[in-house]
Structure formats: C-alpha cells, structure tokens
N, C-alpha and C. Protein backbone atom coordinates (compact mmCIF):
# COMPACT_ATOMS: atom_id res chain seq x y z
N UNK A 1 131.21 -83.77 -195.80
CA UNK A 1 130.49 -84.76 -196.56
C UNK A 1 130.83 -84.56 -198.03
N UNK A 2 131.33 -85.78 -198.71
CA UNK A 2 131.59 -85.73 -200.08
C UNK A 2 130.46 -85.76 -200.58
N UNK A 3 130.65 -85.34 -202.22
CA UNK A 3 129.46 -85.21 -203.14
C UNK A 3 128.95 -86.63 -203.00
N UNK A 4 129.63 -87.62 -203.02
CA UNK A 4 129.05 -89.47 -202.98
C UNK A 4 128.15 -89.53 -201.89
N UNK A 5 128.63 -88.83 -200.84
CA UNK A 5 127.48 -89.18 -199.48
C UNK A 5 126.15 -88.05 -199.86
N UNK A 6 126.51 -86.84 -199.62
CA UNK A 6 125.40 -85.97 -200.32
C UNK A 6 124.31 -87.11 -201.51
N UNK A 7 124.72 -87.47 -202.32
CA UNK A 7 123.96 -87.67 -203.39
C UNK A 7 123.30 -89.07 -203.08
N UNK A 8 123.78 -89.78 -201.82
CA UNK A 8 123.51 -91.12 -201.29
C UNK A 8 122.30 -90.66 -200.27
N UNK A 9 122.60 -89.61 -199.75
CA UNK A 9 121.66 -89.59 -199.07
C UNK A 9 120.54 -88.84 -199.24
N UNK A 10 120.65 -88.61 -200.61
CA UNK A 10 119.42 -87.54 -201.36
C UNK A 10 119.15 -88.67 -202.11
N UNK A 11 119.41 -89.59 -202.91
CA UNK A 11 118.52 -90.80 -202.74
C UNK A 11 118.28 -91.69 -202.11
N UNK A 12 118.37 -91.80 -200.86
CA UNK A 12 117.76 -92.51 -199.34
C UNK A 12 116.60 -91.58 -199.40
N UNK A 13 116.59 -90.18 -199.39
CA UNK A 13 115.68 -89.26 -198.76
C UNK A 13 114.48 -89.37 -200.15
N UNK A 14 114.45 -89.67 -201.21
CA UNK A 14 113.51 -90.13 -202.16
C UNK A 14 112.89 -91.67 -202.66
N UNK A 15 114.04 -92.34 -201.63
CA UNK A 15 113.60 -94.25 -201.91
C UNK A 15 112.24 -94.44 -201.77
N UNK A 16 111.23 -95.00 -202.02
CA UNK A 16 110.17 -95.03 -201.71
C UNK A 16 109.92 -95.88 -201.08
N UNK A 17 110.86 -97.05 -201.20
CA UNK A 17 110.70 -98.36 -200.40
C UNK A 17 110.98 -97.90 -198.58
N UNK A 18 111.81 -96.71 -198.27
CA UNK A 18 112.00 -96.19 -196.98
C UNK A 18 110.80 -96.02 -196.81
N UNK A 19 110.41 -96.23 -195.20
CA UNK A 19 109.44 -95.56 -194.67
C UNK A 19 109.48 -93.64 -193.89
N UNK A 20 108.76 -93.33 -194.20
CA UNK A 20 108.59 -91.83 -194.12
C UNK A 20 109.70 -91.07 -192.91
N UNK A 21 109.79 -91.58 -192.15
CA UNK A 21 110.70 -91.77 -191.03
C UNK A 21 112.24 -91.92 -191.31
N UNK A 22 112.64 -92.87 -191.87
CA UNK A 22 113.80 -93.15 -192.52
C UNK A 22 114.17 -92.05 -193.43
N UNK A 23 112.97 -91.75 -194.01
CA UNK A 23 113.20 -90.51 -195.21
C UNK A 23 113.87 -89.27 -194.26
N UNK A 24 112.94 -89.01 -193.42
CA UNK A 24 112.99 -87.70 -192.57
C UNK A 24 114.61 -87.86 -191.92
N UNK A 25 114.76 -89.10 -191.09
CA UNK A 25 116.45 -88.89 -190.78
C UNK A 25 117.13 -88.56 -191.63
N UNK A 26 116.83 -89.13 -193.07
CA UNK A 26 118.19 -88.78 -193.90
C UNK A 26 118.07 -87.54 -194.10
N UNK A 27 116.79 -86.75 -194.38
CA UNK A 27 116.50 -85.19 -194.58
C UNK A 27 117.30 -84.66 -193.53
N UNK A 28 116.81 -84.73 -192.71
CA UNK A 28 117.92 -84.21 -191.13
C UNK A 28 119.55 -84.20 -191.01
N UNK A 29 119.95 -85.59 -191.46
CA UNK A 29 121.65 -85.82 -191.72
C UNK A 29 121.80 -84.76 -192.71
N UNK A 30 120.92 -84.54 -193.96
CA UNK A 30 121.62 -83.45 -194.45
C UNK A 30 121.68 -82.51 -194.58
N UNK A 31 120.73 -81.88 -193.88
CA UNK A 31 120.25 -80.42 -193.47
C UNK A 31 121.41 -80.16 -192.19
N UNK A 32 121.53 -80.90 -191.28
CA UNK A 32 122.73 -80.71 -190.34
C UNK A 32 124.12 -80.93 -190.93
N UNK A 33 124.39 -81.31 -192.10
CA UNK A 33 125.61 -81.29 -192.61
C UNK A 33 126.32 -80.01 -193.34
N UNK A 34 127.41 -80.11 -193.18
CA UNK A 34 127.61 -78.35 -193.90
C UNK A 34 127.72 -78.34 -195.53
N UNK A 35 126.89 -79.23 -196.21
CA UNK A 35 126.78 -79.14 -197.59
C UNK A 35 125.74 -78.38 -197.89
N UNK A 36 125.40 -77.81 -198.91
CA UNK A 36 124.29 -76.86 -199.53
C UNK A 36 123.22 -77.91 -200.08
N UNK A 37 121.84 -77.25 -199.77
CA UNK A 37 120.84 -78.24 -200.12
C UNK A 37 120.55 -78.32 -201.04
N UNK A 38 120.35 -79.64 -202.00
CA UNK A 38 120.18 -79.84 -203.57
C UNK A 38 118.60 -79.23 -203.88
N UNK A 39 118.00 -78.93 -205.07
CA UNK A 39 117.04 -78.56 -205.29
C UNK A 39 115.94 -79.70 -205.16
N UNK A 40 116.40 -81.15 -204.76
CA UNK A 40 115.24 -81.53 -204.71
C UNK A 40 114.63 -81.97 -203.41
N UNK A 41 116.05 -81.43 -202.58
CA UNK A 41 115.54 -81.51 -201.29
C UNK A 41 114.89 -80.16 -200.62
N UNK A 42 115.25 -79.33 -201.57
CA UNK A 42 114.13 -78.05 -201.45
C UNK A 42 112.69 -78.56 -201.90
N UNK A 43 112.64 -78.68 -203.03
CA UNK A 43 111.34 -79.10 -203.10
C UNK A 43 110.50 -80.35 -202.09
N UNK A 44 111.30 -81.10 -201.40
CA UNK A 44 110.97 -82.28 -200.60
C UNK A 44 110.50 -81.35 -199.42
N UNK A 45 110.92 -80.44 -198.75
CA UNK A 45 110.96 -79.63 -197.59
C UNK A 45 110.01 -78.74 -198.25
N UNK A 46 109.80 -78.15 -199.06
CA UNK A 46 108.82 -76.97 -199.26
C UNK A 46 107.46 -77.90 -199.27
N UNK A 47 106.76 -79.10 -200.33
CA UNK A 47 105.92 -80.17 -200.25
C UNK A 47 105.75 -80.81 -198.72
N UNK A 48 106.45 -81.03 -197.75
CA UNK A 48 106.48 -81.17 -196.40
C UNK A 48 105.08 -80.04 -195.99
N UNK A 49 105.77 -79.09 -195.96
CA UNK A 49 105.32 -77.93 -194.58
C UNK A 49 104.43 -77.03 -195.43
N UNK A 50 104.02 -77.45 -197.01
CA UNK A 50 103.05 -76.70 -197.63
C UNK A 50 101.44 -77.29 -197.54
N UNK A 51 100.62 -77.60 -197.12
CA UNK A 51 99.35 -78.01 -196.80
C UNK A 51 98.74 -78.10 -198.52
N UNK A 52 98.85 -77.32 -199.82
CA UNK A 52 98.28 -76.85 -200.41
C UNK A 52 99.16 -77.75 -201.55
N UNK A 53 100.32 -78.21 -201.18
CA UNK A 53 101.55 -79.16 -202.54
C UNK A 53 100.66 -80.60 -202.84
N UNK A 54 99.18 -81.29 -201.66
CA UNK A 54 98.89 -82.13 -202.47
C UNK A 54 100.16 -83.32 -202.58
N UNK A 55 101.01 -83.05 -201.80
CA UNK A 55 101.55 -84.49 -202.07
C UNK A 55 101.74 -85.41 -200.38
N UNK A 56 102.04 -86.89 -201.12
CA UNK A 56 101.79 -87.44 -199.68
C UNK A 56 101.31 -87.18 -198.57
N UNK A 57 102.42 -86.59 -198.20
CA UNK A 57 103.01 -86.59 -196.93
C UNK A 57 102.59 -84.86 -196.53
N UNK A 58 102.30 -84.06 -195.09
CA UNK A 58 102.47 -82.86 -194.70
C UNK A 58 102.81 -83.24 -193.61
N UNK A 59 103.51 -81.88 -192.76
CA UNK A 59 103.92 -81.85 -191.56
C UNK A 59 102.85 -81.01 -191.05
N UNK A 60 101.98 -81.68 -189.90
CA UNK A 60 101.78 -80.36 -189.02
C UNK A 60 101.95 -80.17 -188.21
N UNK A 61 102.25 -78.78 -188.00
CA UNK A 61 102.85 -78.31 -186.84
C UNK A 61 102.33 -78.04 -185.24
N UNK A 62 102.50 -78.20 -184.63
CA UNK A 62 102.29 -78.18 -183.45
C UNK A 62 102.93 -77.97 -182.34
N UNK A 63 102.81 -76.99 -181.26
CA UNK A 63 103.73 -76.47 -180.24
C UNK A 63 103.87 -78.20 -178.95
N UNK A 64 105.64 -77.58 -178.56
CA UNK A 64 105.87 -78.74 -177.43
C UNK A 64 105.19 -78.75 -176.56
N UNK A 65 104.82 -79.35 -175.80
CA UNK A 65 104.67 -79.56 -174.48
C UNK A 65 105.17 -80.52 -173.35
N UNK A 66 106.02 -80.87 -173.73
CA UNK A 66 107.16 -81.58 -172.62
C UNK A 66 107.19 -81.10 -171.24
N UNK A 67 107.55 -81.80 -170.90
CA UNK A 67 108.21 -81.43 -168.98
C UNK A 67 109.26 -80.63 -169.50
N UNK A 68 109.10 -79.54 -168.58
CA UNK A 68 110.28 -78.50 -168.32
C UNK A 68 110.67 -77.87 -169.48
N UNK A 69 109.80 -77.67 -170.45
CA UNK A 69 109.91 -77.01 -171.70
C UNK A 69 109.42 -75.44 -171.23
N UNK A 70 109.93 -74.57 -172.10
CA UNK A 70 109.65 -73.10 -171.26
C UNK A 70 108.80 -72.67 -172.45
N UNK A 71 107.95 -71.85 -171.97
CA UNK A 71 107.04 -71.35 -173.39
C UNK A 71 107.26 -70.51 -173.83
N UNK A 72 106.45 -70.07 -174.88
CA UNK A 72 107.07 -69.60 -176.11
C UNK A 72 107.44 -67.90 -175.23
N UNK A 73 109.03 -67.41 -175.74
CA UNK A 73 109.52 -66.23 -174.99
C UNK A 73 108.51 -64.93 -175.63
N UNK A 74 108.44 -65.22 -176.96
CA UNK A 74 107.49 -63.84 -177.65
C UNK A 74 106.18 -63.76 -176.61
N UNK A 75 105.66 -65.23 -176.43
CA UNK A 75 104.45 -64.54 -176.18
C UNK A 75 104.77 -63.98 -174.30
N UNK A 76 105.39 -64.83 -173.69
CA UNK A 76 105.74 -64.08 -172.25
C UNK A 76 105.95 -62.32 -172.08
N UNK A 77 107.01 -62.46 -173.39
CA UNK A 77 107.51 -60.49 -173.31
C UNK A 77 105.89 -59.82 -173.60
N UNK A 78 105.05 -60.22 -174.34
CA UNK A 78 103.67 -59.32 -175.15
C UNK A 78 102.95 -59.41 -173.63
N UNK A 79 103.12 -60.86 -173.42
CA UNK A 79 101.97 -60.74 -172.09
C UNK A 79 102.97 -59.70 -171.35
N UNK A 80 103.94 -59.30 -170.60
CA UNK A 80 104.96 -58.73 -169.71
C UNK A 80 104.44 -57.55 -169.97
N UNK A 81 104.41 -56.86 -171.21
CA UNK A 81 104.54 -55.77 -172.06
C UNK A 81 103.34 -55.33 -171.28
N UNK A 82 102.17 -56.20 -171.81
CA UNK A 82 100.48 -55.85 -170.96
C UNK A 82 100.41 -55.99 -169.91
N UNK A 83 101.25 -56.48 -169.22
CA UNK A 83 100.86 -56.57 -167.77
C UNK A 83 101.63 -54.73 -167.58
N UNK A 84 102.51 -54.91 -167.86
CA UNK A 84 103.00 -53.38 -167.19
C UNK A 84 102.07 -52.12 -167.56
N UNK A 85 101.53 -52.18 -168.52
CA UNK A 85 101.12 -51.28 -169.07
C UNK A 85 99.59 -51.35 -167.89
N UNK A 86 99.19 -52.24 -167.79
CA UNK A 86 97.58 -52.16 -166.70
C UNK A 86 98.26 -51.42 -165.99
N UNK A 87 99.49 -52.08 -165.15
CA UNK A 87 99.64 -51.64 -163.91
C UNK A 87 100.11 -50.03 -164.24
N UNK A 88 100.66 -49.83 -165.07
CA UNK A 88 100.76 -48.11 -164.89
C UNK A 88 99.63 -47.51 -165.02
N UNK A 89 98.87 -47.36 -165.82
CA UNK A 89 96.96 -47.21 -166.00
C UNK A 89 96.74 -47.17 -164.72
N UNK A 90 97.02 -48.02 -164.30
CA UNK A 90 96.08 -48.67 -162.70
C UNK A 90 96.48 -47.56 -161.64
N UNK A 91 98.12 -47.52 -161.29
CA UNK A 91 98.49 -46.53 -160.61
C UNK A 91 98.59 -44.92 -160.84
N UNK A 92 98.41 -44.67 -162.15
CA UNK A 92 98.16 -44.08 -162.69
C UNK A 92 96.63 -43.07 -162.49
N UNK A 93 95.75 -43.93 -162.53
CA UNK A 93 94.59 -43.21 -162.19
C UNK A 93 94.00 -43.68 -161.34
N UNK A 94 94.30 -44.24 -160.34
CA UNK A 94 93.95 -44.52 -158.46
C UNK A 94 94.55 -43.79 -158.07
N UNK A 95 95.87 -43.14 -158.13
CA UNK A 95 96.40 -42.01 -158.02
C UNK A 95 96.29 -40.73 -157.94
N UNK A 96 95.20 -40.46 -159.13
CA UNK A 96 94.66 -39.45 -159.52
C UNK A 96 93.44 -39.26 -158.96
N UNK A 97 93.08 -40.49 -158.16
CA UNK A 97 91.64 -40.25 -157.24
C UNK A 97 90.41 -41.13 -158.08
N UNK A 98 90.58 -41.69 -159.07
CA UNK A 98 89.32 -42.01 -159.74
C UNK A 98 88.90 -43.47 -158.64
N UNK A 99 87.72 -43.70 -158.81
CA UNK A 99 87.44 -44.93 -158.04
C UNK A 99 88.15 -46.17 -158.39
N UNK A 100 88.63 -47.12 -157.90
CA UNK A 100 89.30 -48.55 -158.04
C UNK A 100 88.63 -49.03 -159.12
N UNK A 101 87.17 -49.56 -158.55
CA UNK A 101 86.12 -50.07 -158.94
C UNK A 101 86.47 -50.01 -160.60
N UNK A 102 85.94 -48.31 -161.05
CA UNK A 102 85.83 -48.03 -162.08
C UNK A 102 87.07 -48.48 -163.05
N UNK A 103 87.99 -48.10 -162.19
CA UNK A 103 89.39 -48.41 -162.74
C UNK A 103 89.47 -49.40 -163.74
N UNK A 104 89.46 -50.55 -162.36
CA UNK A 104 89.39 -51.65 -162.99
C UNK A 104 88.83 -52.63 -164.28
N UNK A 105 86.98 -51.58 -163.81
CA UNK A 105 86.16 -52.76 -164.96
C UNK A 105 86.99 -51.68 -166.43
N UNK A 106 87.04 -50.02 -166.27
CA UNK A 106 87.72 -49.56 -167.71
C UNK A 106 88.94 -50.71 -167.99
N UNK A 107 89.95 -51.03 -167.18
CA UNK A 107 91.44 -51.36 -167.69
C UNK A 107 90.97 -52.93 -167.98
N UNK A 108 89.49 -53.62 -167.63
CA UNK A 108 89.48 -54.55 -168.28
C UNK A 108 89.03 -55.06 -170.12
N UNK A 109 88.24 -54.41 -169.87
CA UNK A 109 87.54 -53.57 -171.10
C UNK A 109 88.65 -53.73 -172.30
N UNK A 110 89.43 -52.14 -171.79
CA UNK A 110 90.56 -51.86 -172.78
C UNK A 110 91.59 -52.93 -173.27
N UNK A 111 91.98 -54.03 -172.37
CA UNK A 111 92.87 -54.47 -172.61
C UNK A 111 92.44 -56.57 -172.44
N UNK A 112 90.87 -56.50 -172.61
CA UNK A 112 90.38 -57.31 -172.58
C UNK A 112 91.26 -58.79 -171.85
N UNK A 113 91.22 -58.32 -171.02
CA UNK A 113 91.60 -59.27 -169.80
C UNK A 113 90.17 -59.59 -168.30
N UNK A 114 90.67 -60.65 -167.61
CA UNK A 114 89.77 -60.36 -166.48
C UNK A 114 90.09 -59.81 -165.88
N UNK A 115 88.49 -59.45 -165.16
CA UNK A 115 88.79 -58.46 -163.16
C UNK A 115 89.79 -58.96 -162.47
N UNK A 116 89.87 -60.53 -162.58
CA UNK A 116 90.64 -61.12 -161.48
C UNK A 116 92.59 -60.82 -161.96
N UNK A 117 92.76 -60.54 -162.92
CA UNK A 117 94.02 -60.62 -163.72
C UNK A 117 94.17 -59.03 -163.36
N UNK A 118 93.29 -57.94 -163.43
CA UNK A 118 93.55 -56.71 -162.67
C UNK A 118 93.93 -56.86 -161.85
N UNK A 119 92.96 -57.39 -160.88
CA UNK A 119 93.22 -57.51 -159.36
C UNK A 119 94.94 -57.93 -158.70
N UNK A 120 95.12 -59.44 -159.54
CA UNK A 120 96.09 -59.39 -159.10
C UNK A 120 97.49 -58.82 -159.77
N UNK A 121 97.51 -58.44 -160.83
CA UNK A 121 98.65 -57.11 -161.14
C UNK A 121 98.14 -55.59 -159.91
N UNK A 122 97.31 -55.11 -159.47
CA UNK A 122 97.21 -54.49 -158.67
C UNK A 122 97.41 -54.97 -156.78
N UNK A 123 97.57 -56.53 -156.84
CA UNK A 123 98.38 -56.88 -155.57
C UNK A 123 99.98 -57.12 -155.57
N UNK A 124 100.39 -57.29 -156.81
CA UNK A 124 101.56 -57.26 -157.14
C UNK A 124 102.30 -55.59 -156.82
N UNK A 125 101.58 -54.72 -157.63
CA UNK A 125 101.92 -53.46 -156.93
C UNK A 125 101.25 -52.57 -156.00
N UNK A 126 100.99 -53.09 -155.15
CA UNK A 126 99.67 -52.52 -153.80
C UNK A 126 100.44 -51.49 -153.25
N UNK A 127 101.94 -51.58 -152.74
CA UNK A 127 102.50 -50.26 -152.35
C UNK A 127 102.83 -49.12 -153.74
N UNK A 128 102.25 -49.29 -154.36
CA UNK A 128 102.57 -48.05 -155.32
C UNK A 128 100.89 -47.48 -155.70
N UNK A 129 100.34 -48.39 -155.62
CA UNK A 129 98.80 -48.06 -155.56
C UNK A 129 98.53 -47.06 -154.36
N UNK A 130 99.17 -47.07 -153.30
CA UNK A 130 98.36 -46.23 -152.08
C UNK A 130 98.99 -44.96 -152.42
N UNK A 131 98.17 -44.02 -151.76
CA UNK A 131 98.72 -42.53 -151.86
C UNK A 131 100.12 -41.98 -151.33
N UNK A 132 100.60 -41.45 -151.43
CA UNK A 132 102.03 -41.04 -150.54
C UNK A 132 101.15 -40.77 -149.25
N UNK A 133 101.82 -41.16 -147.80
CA UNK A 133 101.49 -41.07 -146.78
C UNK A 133 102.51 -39.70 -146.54
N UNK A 134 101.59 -38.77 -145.42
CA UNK A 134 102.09 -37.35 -145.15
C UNK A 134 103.09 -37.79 -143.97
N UNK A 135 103.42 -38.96 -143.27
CA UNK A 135 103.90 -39.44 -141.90
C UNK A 135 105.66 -38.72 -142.78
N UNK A 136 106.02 -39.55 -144.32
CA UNK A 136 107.36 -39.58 -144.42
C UNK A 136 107.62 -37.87 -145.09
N UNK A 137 106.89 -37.14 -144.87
CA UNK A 137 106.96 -35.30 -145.41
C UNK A 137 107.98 -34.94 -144.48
C-alpha cells in the first residue's frame, strides 16, 4: 500500500459523514495491511477500547459464542490443572485409608467446587481409587 492509499484510508477512517461501520472496515484494511499505523489511528483504536476517552464511540467486548467455536484454551488448561490436582488429593488420601465421605466434602471446600464435580473426577479414576488387590502379589 502506497503512502496515497494509507493516507486515503486514514481519512475514510475519520470522515464523519461514514457511518461507524464503514469507519471500522477502513480501520481493519489498514491494520491488515503491512504499512505502520499513523498516530491518529492509534489514537482512533486506543478511544475505541478505552471506556474512560469519553468519545463517541466504545467497543465492548464480549466473548463468542458461535456454533462450533471452542472455548477459551486458558481457561480449559486452569480447569485441567484443577481437575488433576482433586484427583491426586482424592487418590491420594482414599489410599491412605481416610474416609471417602470426608475426602470429598475437604477436596470440596479447598478447591471450592461441587460434591457432584468430586464425584465425578473420582469416577473418571475409580480404578486408581481402589486399593491394590493382593489376587495380582
């Protein structure tokens, strides 16, 4: 993109007669273009997504929810992270003989989840929950 289109489309992206929409494509054409962003399309983008700039227009943000959209990966790994961690707790000290029961309502407690969300990370690993059987000695 020549400096003529750059500068054409950084005043498209300030016309006022455009509607907000029109503005935003041209913001987009040149944010996806491999030219460097002028300072006043910094300031156009910082006034966007700042709640507190007082001007026009804000963006707010809000997560997708589309068909077949996958959710957010951070929060899957944190939940993953906690789920493993019950379940070692869990096998961990059913293992050690303490009551289920107790187990459970402690590892809910701690990690403020429900009974039922114990329960089933502890059907997920039910053969590691039971004791070693003396049959395979």
């Amino acid at each position: 993109m020549s400096d003529d289109v750059g500068a054409r489309i950084f005043a498209q992206i300030y016309d006022e007669k455009a509607s907000m929409r029109e503005r935003v494509a041209r913001l987009v054409e040149l944010l996806r273009s491999d030219e460097p962003i002028p300072p006043g399309a910094r300031q156009l983008l910082a006034d966007l997504f700042d709640e507190d700039a007082g001007s026009r227009f804000c963006v707010e943000l809000k997560p997708r929810r589309g068909k077949g959209e996958r959710k957010d990966e951070a929060l899957q790994i944190v939940r993953s992270v906690r789920d493993s961690n019950i379940a070692n707790a869990l096998i961990e000290r059913i293992n050690a003989g303490e009551a289920r029961k107790a187990v459970v309502d402690d590892l809910c407690a701690a990690f403020s989840v429900s009974r039922t969300h114990v329960q089933n990370i502890a059907k997920m690993y039910k053969r590691r929950l039971s004791p070693p059987s003396s049959e395979m000695e």
